[in-house]
PDB file of N, CA and C in Angstrom:
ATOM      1  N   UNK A   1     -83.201   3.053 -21.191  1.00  0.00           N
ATOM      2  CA  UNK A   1     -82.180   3.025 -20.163  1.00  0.00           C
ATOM      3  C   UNK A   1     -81.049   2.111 -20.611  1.00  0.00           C
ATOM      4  N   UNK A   2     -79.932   2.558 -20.183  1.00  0.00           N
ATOM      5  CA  UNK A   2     -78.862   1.883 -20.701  1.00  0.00           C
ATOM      6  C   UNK A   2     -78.273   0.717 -20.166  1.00  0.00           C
ATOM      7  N   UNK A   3     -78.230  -0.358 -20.641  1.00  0.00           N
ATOM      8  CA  UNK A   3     -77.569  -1.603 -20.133  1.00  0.00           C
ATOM      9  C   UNK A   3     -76.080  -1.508 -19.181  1.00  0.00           C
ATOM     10  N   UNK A   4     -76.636  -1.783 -17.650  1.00  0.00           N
ATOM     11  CA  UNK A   4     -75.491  -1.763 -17.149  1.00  0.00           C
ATOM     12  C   UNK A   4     -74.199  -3.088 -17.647  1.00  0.00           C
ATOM     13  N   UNK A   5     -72.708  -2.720 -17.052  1.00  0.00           N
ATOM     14  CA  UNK A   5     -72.006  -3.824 -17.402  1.00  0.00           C
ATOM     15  C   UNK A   5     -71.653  -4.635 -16.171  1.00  0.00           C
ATOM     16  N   UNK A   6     -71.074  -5.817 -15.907  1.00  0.00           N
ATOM     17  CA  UNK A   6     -71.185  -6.551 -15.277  1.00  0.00           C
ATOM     18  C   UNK A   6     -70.562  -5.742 -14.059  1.00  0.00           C
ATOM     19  N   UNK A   7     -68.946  -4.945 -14.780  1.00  0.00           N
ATOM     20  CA  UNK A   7     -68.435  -4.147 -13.515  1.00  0.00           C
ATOM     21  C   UNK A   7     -69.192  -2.851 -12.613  1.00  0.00           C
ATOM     22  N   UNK A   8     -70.107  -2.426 -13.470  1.00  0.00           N
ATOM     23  CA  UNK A   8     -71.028  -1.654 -13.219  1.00  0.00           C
ATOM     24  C   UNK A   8     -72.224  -2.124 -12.527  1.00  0.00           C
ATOM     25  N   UNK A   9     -72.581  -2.812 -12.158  1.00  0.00           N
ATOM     26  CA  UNK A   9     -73.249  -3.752 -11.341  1.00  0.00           C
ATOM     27  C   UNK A   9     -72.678  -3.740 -10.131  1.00  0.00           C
ATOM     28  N   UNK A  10     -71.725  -4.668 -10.331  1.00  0.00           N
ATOM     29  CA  UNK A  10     -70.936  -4.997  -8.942  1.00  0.00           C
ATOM     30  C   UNK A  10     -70.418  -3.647  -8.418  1.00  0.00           C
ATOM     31  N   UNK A  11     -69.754  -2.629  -8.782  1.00  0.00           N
ATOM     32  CA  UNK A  11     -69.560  -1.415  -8.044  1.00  0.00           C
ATOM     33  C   UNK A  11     -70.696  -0.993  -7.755  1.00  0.00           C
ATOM     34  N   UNK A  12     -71.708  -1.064  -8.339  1.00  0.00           N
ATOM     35  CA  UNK A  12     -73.022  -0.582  -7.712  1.00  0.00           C
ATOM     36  C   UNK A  12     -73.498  -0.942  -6.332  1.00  0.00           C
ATOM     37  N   UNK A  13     -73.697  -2.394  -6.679  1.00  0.00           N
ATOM     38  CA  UNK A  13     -74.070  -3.571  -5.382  1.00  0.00           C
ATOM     39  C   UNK A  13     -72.770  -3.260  -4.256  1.00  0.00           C
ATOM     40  N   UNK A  14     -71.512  -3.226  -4.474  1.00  0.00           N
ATOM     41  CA  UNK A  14     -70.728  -3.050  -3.363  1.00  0.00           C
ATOM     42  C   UNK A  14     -70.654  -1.641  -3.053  1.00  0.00           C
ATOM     43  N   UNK A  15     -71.269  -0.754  -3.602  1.00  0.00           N
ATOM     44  CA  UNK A  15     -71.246   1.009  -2.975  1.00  0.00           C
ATOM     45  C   UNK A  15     -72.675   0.277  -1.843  1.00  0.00           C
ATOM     46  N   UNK A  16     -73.919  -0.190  -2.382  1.00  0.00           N
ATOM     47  CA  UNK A  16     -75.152   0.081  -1.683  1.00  0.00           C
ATOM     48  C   UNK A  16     -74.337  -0.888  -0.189  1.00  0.00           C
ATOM     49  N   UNK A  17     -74.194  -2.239  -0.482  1.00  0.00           N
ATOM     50  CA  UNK A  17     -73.198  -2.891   0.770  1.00  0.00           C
ATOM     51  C   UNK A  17     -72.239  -1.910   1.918  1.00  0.00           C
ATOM     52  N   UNK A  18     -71.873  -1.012   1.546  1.00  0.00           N
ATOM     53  CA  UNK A  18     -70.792  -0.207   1.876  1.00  0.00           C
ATOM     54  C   UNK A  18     -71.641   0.485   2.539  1.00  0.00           C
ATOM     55  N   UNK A  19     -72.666   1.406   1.912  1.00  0.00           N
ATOM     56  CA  UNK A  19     -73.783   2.018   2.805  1.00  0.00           C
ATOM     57  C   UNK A  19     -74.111   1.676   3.563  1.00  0.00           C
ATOM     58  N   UNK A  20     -74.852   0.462   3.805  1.00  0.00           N
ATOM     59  CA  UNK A  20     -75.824  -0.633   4.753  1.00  0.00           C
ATOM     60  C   UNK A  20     -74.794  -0.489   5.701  1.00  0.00           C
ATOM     61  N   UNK A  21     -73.749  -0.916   5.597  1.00  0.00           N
ATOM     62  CA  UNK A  21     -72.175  -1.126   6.295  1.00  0.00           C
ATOM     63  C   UNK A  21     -72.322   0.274   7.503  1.00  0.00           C
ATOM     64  N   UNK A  22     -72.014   1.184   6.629  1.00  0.00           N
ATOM     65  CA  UNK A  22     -71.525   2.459   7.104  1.00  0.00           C
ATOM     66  C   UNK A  22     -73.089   2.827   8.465  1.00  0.00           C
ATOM     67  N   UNK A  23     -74.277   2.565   7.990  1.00  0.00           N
ATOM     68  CA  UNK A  23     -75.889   2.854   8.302  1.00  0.00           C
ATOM     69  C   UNK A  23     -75.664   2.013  10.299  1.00  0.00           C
ATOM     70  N   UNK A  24     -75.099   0.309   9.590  1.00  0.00           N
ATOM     71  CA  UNK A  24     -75.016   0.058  10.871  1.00  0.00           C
ATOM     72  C   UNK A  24     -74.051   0.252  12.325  1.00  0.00           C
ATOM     73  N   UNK A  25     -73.210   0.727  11.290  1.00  0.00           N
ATOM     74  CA  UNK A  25     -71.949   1.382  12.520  1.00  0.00           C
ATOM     75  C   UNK A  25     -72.349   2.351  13.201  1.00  0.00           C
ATOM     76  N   UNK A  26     -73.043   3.327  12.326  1.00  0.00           N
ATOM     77  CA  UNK A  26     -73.815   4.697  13.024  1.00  0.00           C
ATOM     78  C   UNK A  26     -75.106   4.220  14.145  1.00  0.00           C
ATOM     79  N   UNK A  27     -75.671   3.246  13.649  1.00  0.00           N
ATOM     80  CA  UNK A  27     -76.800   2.745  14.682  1.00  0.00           C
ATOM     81  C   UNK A  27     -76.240   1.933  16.439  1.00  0.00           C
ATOM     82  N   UNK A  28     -74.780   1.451  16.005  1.00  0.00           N
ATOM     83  CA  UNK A  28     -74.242   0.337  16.587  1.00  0.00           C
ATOM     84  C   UNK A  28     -73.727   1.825  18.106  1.00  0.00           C
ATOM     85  N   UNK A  29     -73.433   2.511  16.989  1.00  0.00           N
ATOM     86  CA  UNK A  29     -72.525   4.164  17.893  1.00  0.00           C
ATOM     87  C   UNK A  29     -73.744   4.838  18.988  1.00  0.00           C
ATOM     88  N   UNK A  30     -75.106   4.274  18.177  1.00  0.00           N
ATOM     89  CA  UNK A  30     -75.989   5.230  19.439  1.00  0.00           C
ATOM     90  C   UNK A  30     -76.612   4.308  20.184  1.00  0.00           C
ATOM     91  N   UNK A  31     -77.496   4.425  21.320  1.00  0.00           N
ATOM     92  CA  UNK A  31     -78.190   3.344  22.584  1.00  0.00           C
ATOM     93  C   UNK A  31     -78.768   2.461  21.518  1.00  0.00           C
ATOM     94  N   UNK A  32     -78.515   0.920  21.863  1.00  0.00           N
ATOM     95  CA  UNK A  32     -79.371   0.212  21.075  1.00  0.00           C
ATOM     96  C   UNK A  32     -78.893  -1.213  22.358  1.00  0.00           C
ATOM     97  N   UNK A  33     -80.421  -1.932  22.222  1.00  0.00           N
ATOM     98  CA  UNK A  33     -79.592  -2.881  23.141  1.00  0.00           C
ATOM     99  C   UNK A  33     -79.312  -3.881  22.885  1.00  0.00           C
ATOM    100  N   UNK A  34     -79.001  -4.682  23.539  1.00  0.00           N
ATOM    101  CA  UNK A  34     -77.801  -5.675  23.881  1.00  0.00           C
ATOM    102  C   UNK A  34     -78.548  -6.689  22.148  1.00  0.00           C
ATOM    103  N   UNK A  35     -79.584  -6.837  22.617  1.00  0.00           N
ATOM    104  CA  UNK A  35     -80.257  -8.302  21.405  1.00  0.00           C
ATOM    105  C   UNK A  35     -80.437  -7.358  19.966  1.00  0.00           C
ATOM    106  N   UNK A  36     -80.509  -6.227  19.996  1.00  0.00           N
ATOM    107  CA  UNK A  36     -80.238  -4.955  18.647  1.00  0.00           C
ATOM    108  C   UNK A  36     -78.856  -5.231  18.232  1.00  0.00           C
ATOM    109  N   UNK A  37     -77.869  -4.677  19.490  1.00  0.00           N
ATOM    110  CA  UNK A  37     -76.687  -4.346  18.353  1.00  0.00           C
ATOM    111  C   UNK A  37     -76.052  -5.860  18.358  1.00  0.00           C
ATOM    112  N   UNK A  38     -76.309  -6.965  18.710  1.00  0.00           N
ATOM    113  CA  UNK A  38     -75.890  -8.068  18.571  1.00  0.00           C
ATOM    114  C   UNK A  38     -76.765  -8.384  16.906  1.00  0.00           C
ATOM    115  N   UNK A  39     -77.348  -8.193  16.719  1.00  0.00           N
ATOM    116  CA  UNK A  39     -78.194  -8.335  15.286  1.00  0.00           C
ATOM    117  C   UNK A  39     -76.987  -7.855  14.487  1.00  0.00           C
ATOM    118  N   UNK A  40     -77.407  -6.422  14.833  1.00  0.00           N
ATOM    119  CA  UNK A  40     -76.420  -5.842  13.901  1.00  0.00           C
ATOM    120  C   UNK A  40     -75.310  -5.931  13.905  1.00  0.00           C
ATOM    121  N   UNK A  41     -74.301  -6.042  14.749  1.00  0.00           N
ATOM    122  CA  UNK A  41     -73.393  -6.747  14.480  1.00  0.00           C
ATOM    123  C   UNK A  41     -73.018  -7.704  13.525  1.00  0.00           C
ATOM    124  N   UNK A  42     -73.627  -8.417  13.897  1.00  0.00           N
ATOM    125  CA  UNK A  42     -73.973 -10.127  13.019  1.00  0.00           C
ATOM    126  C   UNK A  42     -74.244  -9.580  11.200  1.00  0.00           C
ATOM    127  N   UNK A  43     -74.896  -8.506  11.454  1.00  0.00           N
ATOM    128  CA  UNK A  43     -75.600  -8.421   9.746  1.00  0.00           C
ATOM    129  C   UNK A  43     -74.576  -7.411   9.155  1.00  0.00           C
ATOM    130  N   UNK A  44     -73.636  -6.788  10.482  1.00  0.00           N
ATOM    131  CA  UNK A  44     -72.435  -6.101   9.655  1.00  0.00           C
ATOM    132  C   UNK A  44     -71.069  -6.876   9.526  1.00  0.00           C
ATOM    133  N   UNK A  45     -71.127  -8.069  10.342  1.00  0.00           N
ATOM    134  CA  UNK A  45     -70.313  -9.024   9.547  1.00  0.00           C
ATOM    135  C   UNK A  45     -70.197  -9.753   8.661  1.00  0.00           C
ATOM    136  N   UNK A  46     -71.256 -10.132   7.958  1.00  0.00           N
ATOM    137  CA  UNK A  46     -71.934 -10.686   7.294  1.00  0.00           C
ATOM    138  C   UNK A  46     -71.490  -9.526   5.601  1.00  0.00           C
ATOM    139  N   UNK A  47     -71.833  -8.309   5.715  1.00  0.00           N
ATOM    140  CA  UNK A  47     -71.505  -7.429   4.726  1.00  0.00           C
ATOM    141  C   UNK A  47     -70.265  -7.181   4.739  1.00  0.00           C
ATOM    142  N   UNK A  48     -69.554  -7.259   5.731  1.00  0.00           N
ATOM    143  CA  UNK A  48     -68.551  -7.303   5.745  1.00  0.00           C
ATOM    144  C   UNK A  48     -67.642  -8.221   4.936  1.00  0.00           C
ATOM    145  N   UNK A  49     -67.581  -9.598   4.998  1.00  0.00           N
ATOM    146  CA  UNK A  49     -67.540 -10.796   3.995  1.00  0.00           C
ATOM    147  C   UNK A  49     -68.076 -10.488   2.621  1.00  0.00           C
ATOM    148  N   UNK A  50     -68.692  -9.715   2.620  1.00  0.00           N
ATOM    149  CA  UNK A  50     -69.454  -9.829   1.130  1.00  0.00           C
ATOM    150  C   UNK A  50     -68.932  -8.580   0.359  1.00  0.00           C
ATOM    151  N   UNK A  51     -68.233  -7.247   1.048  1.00  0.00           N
ATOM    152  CA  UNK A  51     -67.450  -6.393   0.608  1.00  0.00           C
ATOM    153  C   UNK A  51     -66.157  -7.350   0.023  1.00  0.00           C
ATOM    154  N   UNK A  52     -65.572  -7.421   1.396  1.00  0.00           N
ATOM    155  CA  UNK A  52     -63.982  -8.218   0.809  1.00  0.00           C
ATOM    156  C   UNK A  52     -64.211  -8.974   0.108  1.00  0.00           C
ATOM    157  N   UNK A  53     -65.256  -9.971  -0.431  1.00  0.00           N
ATOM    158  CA  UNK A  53     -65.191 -10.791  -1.270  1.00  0.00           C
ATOM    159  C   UNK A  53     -65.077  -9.942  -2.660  1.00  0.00           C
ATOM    160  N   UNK A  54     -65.774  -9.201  -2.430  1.00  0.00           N
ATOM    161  CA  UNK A  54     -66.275  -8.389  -3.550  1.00  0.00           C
ATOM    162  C   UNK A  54     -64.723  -7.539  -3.991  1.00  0.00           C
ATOM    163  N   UNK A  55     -64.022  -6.844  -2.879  1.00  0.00           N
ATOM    164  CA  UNK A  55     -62.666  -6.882  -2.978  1.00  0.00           C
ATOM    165  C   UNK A  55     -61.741  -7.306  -3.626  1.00  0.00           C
ATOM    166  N   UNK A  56     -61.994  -9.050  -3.519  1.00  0.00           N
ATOM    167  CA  UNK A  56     -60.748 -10.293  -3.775  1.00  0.00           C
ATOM    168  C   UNK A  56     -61.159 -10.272  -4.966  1.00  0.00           C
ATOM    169  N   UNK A  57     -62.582 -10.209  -5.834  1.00  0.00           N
ATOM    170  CA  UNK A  57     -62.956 -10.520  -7.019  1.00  0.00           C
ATOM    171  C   UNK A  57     -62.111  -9.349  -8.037  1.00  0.00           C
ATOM    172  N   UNK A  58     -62.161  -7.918  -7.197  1.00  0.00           N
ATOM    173  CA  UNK A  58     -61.676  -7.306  -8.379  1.00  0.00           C
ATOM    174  C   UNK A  58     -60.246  -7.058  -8.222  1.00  0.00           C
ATOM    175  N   UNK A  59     -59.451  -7.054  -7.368  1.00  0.00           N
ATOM    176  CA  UNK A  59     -58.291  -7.400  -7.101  1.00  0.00           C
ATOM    177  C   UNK A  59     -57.467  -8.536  -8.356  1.00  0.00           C
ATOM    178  N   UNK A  60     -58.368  -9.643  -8.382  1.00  0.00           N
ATOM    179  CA  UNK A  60     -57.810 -10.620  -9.460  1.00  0.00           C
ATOM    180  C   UNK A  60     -58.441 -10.226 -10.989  1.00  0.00           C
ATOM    181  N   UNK A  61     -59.583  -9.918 -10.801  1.00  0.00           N
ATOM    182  CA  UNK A  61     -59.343  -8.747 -12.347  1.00  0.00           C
ATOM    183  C   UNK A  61     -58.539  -7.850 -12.624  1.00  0.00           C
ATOM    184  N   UNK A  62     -58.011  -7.285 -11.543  1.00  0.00           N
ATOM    185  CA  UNK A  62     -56.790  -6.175 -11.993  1.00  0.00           C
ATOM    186  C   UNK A  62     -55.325  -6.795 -12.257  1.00  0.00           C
ATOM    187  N   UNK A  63     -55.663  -8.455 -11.846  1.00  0.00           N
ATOM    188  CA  UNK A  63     -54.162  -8.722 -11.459  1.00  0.00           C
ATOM    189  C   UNK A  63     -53.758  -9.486 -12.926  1.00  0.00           C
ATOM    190  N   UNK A  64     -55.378 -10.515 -13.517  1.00  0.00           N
ATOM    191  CA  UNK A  64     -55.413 -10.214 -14.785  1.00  0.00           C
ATOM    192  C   UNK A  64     -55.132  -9.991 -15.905  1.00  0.00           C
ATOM    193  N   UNK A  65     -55.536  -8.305 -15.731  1.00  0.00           N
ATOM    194  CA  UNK A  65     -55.448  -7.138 -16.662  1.00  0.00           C
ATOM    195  C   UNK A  65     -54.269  -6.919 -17.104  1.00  0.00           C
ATOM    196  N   UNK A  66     -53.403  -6.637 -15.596  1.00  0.00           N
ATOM    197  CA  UNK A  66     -52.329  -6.536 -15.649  1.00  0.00           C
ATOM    198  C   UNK A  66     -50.814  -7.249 -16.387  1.00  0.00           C
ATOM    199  N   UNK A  67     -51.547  -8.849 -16.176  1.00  0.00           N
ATOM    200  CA  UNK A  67     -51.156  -9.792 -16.969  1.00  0.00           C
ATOM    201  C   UNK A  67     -50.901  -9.299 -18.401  1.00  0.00           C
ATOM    202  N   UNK A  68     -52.181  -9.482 -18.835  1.00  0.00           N
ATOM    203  CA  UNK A  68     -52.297  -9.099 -20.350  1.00  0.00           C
ATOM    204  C   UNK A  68     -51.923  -7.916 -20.931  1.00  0.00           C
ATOM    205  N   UNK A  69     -51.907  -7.220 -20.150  1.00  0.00           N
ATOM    206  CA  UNK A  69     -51.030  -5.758 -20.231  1.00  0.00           C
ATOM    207  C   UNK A  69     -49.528  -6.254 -20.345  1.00  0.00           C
ATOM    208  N   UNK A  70     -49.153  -6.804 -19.728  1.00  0.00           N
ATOM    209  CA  UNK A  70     -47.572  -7.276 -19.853  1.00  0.00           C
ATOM    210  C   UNK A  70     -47.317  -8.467 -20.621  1.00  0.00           C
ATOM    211  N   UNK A  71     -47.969  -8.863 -21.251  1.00  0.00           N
ATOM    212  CA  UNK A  71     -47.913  -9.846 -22.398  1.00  0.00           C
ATOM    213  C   UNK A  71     -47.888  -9.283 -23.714  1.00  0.00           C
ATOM    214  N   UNK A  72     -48.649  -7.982 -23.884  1.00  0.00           N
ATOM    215  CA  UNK A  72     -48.839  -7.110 -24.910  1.00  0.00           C
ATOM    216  C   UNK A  72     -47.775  -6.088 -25.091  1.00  0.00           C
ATOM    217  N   UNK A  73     -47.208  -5.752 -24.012  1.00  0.00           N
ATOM    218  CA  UNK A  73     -46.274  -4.756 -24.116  1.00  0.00           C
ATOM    219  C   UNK A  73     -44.613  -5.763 -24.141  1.00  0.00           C
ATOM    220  N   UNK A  74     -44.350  -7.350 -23.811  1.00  0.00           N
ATOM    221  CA  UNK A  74     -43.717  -7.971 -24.267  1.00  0.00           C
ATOM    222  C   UNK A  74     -43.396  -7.786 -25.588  1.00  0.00           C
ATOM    223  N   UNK A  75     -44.335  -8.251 -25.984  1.00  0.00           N
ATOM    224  CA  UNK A  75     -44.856  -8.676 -27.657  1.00  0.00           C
ATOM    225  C   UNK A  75     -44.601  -7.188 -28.715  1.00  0.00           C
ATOM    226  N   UNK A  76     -44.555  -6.185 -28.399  1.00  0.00           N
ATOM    227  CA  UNK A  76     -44.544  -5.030 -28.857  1.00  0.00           C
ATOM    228  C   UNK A  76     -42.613  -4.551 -29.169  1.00  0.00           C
ATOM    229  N   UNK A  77     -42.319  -5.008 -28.055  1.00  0.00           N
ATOM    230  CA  UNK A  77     -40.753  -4.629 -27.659  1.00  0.00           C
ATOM    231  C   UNK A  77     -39.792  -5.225 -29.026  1.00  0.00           C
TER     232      UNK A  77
END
């Protein structure tokens, strides 16, 4: 099996997050009561934070990239 890469990881881990995410909105949408969807709530805010973080992380890898992309294409000119 092939060695995942670090970005391949983390898109992994933030698709399954995204699921869990998506799993409790659908549960939150049908009868559940009051001490249930207060859980869930709580455990979809919680993923919630941990998406956007996950967000902000690759956001500044692209911003980065981008950098060095325009340092290289400086340098070329």
């Amino acid at each position: 099996m092939a060695k995942q890469t670090v970005n391949e990881q983390t898109s992994g881990d933030f698709e399954e997050k995204l699921e869990k995410l998506r799993g409790i909105v659908d549960k939150l949408e049908s009868d559940v009561s009051l001490e249930e969807g207060m859980r869930l709530f709580e455990s979809g805010l919680a993923l919630t934070r941990e998406c956007l973080g996950k967000l902000d992380s690759a956001q500044a890898e692209i911003d980065e990239l981008k950098g060095q992309l325009d340092l290289i294409l400086e340098k070329s000119v």
